[in-house]
Protein backbone atom coordinates (compact mmCIF):
# COMPACT_ATOMS: atom_id res chain seq x y z
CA UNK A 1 7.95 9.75 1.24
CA UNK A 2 5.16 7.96 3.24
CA UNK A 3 6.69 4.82 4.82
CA UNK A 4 5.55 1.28 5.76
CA UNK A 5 5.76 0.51 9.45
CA UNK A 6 8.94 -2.12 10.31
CA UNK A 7 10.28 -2.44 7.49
CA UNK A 8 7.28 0.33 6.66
CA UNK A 9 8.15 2.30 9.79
CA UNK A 10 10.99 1.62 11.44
CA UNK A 11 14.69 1.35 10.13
CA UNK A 12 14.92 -2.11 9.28
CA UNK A 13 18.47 -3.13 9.15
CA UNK A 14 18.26 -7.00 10.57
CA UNK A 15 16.58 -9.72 8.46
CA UNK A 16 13.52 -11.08 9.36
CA UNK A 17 15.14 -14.19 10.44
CA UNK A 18 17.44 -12.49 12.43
CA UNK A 19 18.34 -10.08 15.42
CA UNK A 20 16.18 -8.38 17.54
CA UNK A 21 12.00 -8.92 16.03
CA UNK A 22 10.88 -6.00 14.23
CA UNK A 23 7.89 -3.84 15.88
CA UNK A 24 5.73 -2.38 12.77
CA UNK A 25 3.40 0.21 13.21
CA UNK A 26 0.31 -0.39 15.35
CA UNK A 27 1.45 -3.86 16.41
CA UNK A 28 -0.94 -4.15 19.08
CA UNK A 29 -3.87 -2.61 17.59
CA UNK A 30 -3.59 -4.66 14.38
CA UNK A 31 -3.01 -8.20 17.03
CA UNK A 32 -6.52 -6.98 18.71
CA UNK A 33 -8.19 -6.42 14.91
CA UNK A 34 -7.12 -9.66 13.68
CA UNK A 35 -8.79 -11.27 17.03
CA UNK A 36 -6.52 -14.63 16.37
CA UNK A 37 -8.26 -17.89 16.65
CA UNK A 38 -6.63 -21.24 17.93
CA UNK A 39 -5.39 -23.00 14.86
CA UNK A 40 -6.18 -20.55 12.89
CA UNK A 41 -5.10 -19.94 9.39
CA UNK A 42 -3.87 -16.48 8.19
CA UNK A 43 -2.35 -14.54 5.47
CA UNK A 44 -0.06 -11.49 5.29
CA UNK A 45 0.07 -9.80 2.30
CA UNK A 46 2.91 -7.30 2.63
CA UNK A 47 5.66 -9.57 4.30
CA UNK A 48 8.56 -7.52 4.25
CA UNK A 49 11.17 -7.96 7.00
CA UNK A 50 8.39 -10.08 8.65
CA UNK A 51 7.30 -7.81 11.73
CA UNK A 52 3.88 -8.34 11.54
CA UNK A 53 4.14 -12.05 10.54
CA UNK A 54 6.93 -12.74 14.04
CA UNK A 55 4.18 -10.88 16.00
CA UNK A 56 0.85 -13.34 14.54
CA UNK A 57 3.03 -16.60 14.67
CA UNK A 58 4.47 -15.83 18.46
CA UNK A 59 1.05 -13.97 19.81
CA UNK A 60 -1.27 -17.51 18.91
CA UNK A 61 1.46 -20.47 18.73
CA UNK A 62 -1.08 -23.28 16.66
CA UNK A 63 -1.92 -20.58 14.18
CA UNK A 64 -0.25 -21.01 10.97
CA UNK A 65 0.52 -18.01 8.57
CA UNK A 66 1.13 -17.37 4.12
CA UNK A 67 3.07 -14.16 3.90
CA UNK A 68 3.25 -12.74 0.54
CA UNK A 69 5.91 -10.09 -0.65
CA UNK A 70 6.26 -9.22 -4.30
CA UNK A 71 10.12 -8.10 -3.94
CA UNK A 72 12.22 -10.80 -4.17
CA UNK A 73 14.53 -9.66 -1.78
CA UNK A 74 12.06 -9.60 1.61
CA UNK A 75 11.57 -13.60 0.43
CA UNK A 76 14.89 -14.38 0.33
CA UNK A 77 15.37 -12.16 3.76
CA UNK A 78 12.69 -14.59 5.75
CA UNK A 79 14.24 -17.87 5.08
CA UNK A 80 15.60 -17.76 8.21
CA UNK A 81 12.15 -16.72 9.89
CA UNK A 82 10.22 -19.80 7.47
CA UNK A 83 12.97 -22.32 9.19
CA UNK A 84 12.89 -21.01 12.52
CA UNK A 85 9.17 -21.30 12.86
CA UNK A 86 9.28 -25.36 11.72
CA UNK A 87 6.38 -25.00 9.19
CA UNK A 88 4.27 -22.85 10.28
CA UNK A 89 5.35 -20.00 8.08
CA UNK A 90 5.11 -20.39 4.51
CA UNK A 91 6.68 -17.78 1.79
CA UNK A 92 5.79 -16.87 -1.65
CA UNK A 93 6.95 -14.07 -4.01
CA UNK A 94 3.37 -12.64 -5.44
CA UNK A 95 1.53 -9.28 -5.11
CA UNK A 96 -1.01 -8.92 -2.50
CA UNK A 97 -3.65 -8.85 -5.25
CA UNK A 98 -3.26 -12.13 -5.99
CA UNK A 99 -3.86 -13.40 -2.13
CA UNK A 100 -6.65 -15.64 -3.67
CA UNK A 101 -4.99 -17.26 -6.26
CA UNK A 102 -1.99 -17.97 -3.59
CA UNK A 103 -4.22 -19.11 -0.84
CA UNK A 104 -5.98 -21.63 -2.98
CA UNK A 105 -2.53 -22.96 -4.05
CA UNK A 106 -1.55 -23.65 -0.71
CA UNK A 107 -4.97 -25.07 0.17
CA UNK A 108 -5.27 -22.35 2.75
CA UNK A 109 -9.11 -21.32 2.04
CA UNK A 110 -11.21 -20.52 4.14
CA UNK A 111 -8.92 -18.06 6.15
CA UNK A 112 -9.69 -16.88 9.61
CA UNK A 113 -7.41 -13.79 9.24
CA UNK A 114 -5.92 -11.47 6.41
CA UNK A 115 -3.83 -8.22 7.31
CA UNK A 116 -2.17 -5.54 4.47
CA UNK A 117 0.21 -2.91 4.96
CA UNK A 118 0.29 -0.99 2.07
CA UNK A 119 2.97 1.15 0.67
CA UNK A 120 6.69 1.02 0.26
CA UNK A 121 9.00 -0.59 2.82
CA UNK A 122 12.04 1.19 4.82
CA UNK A 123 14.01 -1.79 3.53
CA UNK A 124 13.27 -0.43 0.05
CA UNK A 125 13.74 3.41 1.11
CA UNK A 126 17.00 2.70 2.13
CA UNK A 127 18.64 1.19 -0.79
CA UNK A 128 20.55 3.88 -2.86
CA UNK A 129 19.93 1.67 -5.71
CA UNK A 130 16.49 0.71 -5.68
CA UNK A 131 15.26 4.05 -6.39
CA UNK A 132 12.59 5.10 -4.22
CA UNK A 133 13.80 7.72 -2.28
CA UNK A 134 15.59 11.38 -2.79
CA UNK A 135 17.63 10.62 0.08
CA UNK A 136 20.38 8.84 -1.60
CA UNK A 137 21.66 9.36 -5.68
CA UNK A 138 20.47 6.50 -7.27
CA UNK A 139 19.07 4.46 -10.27
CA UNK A 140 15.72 5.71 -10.82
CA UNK A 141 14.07 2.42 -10.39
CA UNK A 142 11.51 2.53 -7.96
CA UNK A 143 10.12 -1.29 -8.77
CA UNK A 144 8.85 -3.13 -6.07
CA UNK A 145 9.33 -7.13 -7.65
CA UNK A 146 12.46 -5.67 -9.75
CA UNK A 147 10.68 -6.32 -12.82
CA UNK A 148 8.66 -4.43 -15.65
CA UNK A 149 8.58 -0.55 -16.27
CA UNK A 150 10.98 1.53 -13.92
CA UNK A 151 10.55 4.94 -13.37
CA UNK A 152 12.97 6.27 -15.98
CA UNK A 153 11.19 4.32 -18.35
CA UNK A 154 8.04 6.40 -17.36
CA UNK A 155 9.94 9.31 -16.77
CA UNK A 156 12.01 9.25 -19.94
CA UNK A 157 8.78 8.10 -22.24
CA UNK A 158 5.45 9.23 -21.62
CA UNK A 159 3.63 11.86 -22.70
CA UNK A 160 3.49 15.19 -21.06
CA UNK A 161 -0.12 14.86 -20.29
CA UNK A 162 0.31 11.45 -18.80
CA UNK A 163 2.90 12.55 -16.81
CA UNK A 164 0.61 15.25 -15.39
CA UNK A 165 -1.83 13.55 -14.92
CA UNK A 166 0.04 11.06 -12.46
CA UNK A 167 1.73 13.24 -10.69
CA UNK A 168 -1.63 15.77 -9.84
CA UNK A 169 -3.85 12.25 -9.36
CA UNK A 170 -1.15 10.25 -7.35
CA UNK A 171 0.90 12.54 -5.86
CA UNK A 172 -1.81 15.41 -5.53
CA UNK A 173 0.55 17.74 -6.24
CA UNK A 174 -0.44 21.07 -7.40
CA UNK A 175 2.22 22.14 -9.75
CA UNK A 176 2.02 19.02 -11.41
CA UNK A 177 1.66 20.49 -15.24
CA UNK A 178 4.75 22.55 -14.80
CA UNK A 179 6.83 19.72 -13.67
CA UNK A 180 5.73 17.44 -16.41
CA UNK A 181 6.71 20.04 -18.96
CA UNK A 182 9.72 20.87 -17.42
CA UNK A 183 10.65 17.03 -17.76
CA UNK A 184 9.45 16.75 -21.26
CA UNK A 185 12.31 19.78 -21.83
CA UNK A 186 14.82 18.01 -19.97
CA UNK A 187 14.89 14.72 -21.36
CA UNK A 188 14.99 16.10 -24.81
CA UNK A 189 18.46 17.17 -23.51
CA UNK A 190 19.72 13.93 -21.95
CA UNK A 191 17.36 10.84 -20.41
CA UNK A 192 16.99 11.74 -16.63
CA UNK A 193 18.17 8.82 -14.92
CA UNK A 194 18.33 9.09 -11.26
CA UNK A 195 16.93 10.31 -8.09
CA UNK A 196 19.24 13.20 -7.91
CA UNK A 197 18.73 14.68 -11.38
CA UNK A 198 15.18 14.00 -10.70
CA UNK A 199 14.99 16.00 -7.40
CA UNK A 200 16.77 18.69 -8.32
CA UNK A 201 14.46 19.25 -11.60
CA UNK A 202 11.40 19.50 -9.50
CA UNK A 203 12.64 21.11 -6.91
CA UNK A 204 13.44 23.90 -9.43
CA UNK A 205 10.15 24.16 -10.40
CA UNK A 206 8.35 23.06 -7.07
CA UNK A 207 8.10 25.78 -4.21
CA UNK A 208 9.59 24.06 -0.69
CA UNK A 209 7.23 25.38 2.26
CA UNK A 210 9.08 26.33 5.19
CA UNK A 211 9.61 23.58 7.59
CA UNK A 212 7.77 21.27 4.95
CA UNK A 213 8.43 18.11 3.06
CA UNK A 214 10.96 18.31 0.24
CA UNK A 215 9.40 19.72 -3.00
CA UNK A 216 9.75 16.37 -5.04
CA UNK A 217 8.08 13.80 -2.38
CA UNK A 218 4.67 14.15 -4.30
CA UNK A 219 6.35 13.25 -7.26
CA UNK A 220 7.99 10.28 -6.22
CA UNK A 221 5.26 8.79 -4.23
CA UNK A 222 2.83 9.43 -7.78
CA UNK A 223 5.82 7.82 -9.54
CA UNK A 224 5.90 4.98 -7.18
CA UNK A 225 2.19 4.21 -7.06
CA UNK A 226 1.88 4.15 -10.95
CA UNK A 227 5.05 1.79 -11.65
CA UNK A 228 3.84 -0.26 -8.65
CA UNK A 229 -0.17 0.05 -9.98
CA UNK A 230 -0.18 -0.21 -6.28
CA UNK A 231 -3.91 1.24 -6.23
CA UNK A 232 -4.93 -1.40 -8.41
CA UNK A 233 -3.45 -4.13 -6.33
CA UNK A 234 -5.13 -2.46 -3.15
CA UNK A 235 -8.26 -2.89 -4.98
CA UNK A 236 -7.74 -6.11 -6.15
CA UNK A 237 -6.47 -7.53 -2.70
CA UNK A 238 -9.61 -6.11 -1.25
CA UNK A 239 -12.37 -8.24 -3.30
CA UNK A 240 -9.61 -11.56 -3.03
CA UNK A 241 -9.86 -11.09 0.74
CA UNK A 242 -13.39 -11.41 0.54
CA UNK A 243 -13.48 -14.17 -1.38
CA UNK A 244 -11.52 -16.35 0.79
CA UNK A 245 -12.25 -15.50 4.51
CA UNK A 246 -14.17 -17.71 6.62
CA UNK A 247 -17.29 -16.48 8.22
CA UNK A 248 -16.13 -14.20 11.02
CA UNK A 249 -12.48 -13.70 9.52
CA UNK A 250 -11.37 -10.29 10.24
CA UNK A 251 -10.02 -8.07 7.28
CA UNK A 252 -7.19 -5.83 8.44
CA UNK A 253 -5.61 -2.55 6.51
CA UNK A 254 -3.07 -0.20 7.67
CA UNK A 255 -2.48 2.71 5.16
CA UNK A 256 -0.17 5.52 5.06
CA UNK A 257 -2.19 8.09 2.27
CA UNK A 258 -5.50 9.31 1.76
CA UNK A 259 -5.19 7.60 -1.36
CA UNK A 260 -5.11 4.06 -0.45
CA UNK A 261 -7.32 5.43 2.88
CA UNK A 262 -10.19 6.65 0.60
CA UNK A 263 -10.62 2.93 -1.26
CA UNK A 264 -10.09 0.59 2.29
CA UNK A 265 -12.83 3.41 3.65
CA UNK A 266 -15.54 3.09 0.49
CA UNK A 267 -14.87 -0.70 0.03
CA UNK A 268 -15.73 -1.54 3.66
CA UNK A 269 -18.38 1.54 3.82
CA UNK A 270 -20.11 0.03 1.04
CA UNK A 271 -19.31 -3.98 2.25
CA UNK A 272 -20.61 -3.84 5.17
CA UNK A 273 -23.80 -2.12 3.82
CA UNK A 274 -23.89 1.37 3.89
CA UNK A 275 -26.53 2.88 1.43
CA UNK A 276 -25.37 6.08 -0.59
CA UNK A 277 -28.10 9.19 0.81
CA UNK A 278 -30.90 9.86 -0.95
CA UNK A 279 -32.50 13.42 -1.99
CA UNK A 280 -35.06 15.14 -3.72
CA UNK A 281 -33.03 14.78 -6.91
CA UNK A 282 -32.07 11.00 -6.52
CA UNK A 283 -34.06 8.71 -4.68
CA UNK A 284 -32.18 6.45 -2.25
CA UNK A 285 -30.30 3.53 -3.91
CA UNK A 286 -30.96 -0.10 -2.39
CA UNK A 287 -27.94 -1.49 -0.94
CA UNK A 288 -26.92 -4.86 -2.04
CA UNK A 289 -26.51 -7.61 1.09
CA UNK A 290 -23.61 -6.88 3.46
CA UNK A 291 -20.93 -9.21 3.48
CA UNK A 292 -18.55 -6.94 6.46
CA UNK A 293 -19.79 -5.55 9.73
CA UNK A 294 -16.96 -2.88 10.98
CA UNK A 295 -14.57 -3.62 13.61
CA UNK A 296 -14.33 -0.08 14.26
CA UNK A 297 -16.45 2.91 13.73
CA UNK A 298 -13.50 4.90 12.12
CA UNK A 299 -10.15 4.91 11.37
CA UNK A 300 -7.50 3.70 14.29
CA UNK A 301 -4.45 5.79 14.60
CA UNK A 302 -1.18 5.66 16.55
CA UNK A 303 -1.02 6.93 19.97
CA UNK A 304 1.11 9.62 20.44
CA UNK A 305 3.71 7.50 21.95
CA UNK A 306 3.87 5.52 19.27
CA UNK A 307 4.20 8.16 17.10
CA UNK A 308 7.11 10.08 19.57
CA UNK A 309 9.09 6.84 18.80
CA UNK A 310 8.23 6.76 14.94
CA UNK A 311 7.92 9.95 13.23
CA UNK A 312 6.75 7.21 9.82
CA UNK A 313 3.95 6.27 11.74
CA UNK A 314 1.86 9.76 11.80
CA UNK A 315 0.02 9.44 8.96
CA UNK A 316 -0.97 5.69 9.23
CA UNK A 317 -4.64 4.51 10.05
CA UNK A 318 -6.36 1.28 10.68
CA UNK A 319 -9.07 -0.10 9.13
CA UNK A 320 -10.60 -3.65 10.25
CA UNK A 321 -13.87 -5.28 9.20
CA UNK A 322 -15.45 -8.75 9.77
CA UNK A 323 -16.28 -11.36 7.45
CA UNK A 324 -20.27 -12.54 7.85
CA UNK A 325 -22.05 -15.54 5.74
CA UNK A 326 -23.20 -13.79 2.43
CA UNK A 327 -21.64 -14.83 -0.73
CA UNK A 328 -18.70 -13.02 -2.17
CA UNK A 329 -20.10 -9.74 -4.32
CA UNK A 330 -18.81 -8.73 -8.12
CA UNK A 331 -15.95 -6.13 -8.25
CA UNK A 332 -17.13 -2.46 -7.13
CA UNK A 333 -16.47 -0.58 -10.70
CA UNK A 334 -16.50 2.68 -8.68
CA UNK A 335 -13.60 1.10 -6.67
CA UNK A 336 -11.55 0.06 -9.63
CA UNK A 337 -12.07 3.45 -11.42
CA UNK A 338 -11.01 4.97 -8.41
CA UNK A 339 -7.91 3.19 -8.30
CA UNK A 340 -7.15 3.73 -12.16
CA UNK A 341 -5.62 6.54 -13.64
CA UNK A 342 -8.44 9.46 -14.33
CA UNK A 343 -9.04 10.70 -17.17
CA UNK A 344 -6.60 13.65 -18.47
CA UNK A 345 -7.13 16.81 -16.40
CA UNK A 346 -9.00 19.46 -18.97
CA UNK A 347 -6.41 22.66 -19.93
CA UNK A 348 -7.33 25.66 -17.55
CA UNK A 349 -8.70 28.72 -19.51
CA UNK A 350 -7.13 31.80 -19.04
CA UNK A 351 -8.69 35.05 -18.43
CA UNK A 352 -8.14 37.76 -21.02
């Protein structure tokens, strides 16, 4: 399954508070993004075993930092990072989407500095009973803040076509009608209830390429994202950061998919004031007034050293941006249709 770096990349087996510091995935590139300001006043939004929040808080020493994490457990994890750093680190158990709402009620607005690591944690992966992974036999769980829907519930209650339609828009994965029917059969059997009787179903319908990921990682990942909505809190975290950074705060975004890629990519392609193209059939569109400049001109990946030392890390990118003077801008509804759930894919026709 795509991994968050420290807890997201690396094996994360110390608390936050402590051990040895954590080292997440492009530490140093994310450091340079963020371009930290004396006294300045950030906000993580993925916390997790606290890698990226150590780094912020020990790189600038006046700056003080929010770190979010919706799983109870990472909160609980950094008390011992919150007490080491004497007040300068403050905790709270919310989703990143909700970075506004939590910023105002710590009266830290305007903020010079807001960085997201999106996806699910090593800490997570490794826990037999949270769910996530294939790895280890399991509950089928697979919630982030240990509330709400699980996966069996999805798994064991949705409709055939919903289930399709998650795993082919989430997961991309090809096959994704013939595992969705073959689940429909199953559970009419017995309720599938954990990773292992999960795995094995799709990998029984799922062809494993040689040398290739195991045939149910599309399925999980789709399975995580939609019990998670973590699209829609990507999205949402995206239009709260603007809202709250200070002229000249730097937006920061490390992602692990296309998915989650393809929305950080259009939200700051279209922030920072990029027109769609015009032709002969559609005249060009007026873009509304830019409220990011870039950082960077693409994408920032891990060196290859990096990525010698942390297989997780391949597939992450960077994406930074910088917060100008122009009022905050309405949701983009292309955004948040992109991060919803499509509409059902249409039945292929056969040939006769």
């Amino acid at each position: 399954m795509p991994g968050r770096s420290q807890t997201r990349g690396h094996n994360a087996e110390a608390p936050a508070g402590g051990g040895a510091p954590h080292v997440p995935v492009l530490l140093a590139e994310v450091l340079s993004a963020l371009a930290l300001r004396p006294g300045g006043r950030y906000l993580d939004g993925t916390f997790g075993a606290g890698g990226y929040a150590r780094a912020i808080l020990a790189a600038a020493p006046d700056v003080s930092l929010l770190a979010l994490d919706r799983d109870p457990t990472a909160i609980t994890g950094g008390a011992g990072l919150v007490a080491e750093m004497d007040g300068r680190l403050t905790l709270a158990q919310a989703c990143f989407g909700e970075l506004a709402e939590e910023a105002q009620r710590f009266g830290r607005v305007p903020l010079d500095g807001v960085v997201l690591d999106i996806g699910v944690s090593s800490m997570q992966i490794d826990q037999a009973e949270r769910g996530f992974s294939f790895r280890f036999d399991g509950p089928l769980d697979m919630r982030m803040g240990r509330e709400g829907r699980s996966a069996a519930d999805l798994v064991n209650e949705a409709e055939e076509g919903v289930l399709a339609d998650i795993f082919y828009h989430y997961g991309e994965e090809r096959r994704s009608r013939a595992v969705a029917r073959a689940i429909i059969e199953a559970r009419r059997k017995a309720p599938i209830e954990t990773t292992k009787q999960l795995a094995e179903l799709v990998a029984g319908i799922v062809w494993a390429e040689p040398g290739g990921a195991h045939p149910a990682t599309r399925v999980f990942q789709a399975l995580r994202i939609a019990v998670n909505d973590e699209l829609g809190e990507l999205v949402r975290a995206l239009h709260a950061a603007e809202s709250v950074l200070a002229p000249g705060g730097r937006l920061v975004v490390v992602t692990f998919h296309s998915l989650e890629d393809r929305i950080v990519k259009q939200f700051l392609a279209e922030r920072s004031g990029r027109a769609p193209a015009g032709s002969r059939h559609a005249p060009v569109v007026a873009a509304s007034q830019p409220t990011f400049s870039l950082v960077s001109r693409g994408p920032v990946a891990p060196s290859e050293a990096e990525m010698r030392l942390n297989p997780r890390a391949r597939s992450a990118k960077l994406r930074a941006a910088a917060r100008n003077e122009a009022p905050a801008r309405p949701a983009d509804p292309d955004l948040v249709a992109l991060a919803g759930l499509p509409e059902p894919q249409p039945r292929r026709r056969h040939r006769a």
